[in-house]
PDB file of N, CA and C in Angstrom:
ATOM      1  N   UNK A   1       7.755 239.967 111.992  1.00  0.00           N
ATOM      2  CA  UNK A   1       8.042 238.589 111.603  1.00  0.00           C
ATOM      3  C   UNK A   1       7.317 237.638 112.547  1.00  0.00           C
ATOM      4  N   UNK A   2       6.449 236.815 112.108  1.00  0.00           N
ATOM      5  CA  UNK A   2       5.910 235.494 112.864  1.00  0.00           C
ATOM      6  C   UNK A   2       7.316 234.672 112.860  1.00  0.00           C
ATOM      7  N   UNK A   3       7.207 234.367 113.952  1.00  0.00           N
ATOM      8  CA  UNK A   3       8.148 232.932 114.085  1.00  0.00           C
ATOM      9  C   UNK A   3       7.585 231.548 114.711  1.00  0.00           C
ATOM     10  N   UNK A   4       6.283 232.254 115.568  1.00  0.00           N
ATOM     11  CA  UNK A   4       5.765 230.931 116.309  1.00  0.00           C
ATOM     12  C   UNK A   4       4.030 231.372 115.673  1.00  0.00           C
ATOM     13  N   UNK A   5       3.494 229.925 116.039  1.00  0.00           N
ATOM     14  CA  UNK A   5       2.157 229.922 115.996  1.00  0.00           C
ATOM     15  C   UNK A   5       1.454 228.862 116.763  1.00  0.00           C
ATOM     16  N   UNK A   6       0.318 229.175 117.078  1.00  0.00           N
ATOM     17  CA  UNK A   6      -0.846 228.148 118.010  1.00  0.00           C
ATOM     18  C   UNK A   6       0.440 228.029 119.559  1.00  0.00           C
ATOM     19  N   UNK A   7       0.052 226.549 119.596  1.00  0.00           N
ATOM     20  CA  UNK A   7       0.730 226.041 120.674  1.00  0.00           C
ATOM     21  C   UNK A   7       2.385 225.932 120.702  1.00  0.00           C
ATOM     22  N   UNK A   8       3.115 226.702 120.492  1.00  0.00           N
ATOM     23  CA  UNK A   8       4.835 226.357 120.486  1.00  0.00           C
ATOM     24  C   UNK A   8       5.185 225.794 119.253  1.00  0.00           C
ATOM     25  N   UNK A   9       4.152 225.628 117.823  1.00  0.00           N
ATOM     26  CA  UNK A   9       4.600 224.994 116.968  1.00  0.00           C
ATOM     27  C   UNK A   9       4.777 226.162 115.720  1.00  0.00           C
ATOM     28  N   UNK A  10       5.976 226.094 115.447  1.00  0.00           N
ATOM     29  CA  UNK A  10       6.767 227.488 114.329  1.00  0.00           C
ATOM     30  C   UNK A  10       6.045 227.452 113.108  1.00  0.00           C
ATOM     31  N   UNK A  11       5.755 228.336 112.870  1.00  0.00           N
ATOM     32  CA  UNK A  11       5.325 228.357 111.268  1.00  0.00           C
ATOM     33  C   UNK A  11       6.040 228.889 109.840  1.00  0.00           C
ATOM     34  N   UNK A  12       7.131 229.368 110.470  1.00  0.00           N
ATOM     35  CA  UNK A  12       7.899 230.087 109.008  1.00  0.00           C
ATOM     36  C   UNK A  12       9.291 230.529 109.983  1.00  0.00           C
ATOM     37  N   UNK A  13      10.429 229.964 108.979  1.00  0.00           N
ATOM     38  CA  UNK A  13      11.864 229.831 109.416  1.00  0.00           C
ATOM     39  C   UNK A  13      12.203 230.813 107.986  1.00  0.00           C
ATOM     40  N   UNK A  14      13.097 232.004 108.212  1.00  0.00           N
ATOM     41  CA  UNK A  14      13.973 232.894 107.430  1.00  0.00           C
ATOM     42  C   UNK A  14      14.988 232.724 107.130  1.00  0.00           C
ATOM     43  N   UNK A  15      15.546 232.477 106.316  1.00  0.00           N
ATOM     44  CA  UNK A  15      16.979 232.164 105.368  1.00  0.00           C
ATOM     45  C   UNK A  15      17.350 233.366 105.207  1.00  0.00           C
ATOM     46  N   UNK A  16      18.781 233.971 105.722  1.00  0.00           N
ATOM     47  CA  UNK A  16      19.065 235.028 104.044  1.00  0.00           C
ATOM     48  C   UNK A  16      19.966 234.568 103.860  1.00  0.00           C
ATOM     49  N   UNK A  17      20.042 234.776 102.313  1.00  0.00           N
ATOM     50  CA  UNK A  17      20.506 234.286 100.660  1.00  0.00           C
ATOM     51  C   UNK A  17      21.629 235.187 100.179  1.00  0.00           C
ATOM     52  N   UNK A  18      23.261 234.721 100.389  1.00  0.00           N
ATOM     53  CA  UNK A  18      23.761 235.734 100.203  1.00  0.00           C
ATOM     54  C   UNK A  18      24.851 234.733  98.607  1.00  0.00           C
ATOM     55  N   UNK A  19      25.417 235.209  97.670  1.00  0.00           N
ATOM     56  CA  UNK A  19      26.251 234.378  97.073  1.00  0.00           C
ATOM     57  C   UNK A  19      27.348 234.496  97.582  1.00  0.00           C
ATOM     58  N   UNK A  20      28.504 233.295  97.387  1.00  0.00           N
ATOM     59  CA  UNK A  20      29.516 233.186  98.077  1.00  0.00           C
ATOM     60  C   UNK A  20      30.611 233.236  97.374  1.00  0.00           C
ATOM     61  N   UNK A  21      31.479 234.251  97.710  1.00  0.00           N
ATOM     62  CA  UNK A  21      32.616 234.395  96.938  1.00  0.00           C
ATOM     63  C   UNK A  21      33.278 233.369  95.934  1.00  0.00           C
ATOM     64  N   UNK A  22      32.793 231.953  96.594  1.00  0.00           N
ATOM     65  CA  UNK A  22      33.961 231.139  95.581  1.00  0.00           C
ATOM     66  C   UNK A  22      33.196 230.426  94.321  1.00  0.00           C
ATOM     67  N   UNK A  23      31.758 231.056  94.798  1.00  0.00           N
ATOM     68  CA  UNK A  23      30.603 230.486  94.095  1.00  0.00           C
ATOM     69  C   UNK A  23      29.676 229.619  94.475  1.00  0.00           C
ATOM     70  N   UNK A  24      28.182 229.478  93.777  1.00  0.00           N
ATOM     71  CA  UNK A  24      27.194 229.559  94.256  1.00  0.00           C
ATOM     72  C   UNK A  24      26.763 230.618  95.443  1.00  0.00           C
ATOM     73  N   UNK A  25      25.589 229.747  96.082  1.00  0.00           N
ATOM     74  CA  UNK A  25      25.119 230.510  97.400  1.00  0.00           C
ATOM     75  C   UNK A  25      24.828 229.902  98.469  1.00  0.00           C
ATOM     76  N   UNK A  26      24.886 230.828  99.818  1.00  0.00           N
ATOM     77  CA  UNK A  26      24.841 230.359 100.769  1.00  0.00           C
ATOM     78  C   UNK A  26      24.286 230.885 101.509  1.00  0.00           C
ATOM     79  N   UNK A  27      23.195 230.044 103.002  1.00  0.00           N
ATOM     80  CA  UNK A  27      22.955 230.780 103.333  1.00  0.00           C
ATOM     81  C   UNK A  27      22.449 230.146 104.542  1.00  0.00           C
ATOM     82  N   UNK A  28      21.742 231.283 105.677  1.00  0.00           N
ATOM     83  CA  UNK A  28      21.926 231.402 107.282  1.00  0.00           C
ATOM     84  C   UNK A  28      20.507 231.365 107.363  1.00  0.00           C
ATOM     85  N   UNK A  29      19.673 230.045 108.762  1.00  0.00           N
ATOM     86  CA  UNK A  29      18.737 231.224 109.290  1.00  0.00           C
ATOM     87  C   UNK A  29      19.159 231.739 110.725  1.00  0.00           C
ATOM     88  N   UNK A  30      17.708 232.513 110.766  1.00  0.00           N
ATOM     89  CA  UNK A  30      17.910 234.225 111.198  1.00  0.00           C
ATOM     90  C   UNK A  30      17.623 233.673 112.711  1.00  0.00           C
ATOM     91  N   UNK A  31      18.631 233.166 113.906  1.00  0.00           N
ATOM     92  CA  UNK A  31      17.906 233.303 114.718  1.00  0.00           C
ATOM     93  C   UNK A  31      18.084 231.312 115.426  1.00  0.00           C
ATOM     94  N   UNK A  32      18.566 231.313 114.592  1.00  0.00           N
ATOM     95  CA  UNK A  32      19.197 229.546 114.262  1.00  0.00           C
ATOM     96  C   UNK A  32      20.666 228.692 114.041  1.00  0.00           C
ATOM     97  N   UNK A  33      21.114 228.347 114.350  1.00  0.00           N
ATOM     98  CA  UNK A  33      22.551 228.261 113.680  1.00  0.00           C
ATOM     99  C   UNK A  33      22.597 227.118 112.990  1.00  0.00           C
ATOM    100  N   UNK A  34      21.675 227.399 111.864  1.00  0.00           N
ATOM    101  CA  UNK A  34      21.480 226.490 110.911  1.00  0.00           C
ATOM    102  C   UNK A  34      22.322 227.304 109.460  1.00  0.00           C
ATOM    103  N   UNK A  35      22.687 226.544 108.941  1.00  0.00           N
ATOM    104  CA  UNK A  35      23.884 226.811 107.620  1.00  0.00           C
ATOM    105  C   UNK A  35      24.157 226.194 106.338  1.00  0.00           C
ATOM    106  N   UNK A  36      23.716 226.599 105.373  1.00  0.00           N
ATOM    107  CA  UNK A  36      23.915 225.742 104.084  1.00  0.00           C
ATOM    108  C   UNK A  36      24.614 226.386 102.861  1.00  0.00           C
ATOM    109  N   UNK A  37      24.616 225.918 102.187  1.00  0.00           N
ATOM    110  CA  UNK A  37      25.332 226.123 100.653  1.00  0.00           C
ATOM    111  C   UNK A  37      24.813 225.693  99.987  1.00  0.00           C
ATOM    112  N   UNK A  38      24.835 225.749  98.116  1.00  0.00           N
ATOM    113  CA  UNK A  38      24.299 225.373  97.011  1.00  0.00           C
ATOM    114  C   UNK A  38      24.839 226.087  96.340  1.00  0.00           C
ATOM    115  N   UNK A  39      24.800 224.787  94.609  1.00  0.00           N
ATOM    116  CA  UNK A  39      25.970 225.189  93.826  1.00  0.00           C
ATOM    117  C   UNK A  39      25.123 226.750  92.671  1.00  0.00           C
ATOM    118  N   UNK A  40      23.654 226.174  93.111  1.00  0.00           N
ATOM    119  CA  UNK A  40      22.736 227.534  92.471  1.00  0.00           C
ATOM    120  C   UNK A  40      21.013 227.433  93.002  1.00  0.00           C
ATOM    121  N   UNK A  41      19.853 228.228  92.491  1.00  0.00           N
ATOM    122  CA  UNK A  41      18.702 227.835  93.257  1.00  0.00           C
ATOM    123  C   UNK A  41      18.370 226.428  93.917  1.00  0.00           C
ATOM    124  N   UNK A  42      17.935 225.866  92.570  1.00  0.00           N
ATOM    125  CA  UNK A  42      17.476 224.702  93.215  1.00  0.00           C
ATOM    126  C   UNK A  42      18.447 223.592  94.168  1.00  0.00           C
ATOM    127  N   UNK A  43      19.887 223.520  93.728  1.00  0.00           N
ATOM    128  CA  UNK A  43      20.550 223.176  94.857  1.00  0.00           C
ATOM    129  C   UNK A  43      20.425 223.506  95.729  1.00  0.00           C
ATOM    130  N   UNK A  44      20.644 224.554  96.116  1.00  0.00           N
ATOM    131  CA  UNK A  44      20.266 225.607  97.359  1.00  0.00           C
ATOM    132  C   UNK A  44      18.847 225.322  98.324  1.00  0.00           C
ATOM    133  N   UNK A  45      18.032 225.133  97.586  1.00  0.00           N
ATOM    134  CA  UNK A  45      16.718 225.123  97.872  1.00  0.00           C
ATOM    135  C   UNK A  45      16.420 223.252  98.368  1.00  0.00           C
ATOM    136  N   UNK A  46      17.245 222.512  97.757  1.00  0.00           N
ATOM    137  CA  UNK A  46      16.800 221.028  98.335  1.00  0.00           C
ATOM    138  C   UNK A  46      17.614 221.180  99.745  1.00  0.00           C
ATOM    139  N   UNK A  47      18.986 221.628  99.531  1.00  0.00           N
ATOM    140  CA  UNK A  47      20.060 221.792 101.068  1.00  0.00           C
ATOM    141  C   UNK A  47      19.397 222.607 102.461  1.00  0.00           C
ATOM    142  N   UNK A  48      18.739 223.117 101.605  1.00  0.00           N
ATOM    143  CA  UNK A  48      17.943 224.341 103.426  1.00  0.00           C
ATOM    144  C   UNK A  48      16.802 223.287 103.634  1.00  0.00           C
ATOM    145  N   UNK A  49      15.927 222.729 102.777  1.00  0.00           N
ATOM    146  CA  UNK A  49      15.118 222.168 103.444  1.00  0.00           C
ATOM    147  C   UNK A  49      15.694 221.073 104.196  1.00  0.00           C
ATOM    148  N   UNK A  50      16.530 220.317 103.726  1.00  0.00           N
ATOM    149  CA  UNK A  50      17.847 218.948 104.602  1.00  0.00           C
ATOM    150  C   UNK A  50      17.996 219.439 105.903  1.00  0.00           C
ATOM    151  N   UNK A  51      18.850 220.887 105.805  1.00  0.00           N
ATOM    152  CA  UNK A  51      18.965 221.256 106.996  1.00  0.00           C
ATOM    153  C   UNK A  51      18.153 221.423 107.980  1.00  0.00           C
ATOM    154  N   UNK A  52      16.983 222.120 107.422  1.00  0.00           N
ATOM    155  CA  UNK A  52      15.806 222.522 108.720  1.00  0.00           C
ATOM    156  C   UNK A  52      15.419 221.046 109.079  1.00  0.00           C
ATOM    157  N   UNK A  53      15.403 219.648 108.197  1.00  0.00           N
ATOM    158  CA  UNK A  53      14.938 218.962 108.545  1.00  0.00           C
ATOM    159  C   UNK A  53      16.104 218.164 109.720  1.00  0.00           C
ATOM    160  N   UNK A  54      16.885 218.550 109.372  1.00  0.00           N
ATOM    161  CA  UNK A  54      18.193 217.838 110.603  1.00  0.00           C
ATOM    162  C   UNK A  54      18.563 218.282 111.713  1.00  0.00           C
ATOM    163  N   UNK A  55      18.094 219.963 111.835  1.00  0.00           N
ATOM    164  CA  UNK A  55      17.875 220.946 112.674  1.00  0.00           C
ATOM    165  C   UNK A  55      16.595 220.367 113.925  1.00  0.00           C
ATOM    166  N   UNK A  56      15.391 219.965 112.895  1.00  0.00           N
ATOM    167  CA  UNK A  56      14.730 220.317 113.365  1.00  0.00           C
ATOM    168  C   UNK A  56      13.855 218.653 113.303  1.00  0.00           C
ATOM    169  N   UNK A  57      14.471 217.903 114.196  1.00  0.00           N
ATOM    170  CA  UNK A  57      14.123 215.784 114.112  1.00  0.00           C
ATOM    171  C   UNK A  57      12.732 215.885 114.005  1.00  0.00           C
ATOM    172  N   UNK A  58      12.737 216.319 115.228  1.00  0.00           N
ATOM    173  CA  UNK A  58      10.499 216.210 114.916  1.00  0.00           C
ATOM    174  C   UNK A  58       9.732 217.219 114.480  1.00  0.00           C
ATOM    175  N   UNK A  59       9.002 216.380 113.576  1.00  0.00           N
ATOM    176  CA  UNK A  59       8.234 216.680 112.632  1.00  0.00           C
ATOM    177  C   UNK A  59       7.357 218.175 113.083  1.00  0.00           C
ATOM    178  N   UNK A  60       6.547 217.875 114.023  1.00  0.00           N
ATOM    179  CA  UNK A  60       5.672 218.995 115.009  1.00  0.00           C
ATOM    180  C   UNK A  60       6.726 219.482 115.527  1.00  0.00           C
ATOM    181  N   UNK A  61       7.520 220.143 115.364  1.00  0.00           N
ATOM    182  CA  UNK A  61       8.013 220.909 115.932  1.00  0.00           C
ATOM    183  C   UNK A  61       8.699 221.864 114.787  1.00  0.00           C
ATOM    184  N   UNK A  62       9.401 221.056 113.921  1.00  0.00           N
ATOM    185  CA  UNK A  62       9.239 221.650 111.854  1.00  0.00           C
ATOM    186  C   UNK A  62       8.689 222.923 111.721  1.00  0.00           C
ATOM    187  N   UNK A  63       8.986 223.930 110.858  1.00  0.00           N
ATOM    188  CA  UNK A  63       8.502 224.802 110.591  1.00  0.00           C
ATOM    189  C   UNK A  63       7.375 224.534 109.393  1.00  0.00           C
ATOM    190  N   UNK A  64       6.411 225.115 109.151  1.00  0.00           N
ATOM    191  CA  UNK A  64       5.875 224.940 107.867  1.00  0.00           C
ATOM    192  C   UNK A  64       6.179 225.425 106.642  1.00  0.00           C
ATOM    193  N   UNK A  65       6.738 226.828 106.947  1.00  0.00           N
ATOM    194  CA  UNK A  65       7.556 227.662 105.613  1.00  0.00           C
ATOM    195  C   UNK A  65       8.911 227.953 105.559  1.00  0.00           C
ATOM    196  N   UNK A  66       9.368 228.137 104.699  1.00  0.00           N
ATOM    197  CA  UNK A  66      10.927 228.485 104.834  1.00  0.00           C
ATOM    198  C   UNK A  66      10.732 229.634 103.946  1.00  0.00           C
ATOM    199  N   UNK A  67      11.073 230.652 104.193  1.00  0.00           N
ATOM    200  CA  UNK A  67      11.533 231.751 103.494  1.00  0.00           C
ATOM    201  C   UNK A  67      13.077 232.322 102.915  1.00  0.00           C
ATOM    202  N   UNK A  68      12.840 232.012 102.047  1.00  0.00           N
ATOM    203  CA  UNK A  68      14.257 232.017 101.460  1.00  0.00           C
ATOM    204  C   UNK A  68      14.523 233.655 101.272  1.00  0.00           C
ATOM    205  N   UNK A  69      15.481 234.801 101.541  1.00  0.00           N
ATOM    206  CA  UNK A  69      15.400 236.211 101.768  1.00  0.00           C
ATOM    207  C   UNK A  69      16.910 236.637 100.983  1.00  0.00           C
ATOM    208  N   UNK A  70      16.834 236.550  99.291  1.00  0.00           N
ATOM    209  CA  UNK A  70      18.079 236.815  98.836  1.00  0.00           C
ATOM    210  C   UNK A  70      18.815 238.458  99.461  1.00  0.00           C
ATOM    211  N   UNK A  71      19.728 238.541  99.490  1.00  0.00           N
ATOM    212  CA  UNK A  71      20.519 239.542  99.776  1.00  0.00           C
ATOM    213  C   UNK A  71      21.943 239.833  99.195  1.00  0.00           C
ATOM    214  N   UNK A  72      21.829 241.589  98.749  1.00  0.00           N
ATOM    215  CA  UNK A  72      23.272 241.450  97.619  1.00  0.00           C
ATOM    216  C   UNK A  72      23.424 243.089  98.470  1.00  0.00           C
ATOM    217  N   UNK A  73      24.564 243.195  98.433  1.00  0.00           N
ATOM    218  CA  UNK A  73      25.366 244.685  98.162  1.00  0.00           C
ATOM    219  C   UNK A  73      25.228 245.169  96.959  1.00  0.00           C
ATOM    220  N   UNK A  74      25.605 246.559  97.104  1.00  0.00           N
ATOM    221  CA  UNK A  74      25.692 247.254  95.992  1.00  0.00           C
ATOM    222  C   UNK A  74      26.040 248.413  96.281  1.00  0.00           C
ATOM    223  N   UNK A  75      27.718 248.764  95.680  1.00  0.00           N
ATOM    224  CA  UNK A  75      28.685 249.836  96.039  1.00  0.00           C
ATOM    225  C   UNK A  75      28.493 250.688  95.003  1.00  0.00           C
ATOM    226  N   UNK A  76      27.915 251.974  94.969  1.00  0.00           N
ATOM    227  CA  UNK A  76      27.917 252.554  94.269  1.00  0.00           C
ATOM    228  C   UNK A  76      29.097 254.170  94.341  1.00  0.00           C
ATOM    229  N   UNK A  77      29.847 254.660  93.076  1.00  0.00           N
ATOM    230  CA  UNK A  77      30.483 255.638  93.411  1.00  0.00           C
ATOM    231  C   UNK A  77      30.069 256.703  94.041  1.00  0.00           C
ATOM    232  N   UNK A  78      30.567 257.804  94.933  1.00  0.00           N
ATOM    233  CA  UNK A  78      29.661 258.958  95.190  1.00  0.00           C
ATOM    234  C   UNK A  78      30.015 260.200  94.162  1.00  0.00           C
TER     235      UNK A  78
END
């Protein structure tokens, strides 16, 4: 995983994408204690960028990508 690039300035911040029990989704980055919710994608997707941007005041210092990294379980019988 890149997290930094050039001079101290980040290039790509990781989300994972989990849905949330009471509905929609929510989700974490990796490494950040940054935190959002949404009632489905594109909700989801305007709220993480809000966040990184409130996370993260100045601009140069901003990541350039956000990677959004859905994640589900899956219980299967044995």
């Amino acid at each position: 995983m890149r997290f930094w690039k050039g001079y101290g300035q980040m290039s790509e911040i990781i989300f994972e994408v989990r849905e949330a029990e009471e509905g929609g989704l929510w989700a974490r980055a990796l490494g950040y204690p940054i935190f959002t919710q949404g009632e489905d994608w594109d909700d989801l997707r305007a709220m993480v960028k809000d966040a990184v941007a409130c996370h993260f005041e100045n601009e140069a210092e901003r990541p350039k990508i956000i990677r959004l990294y859905f994640a589900s379980d899956e219980v299967l019988a044995a």
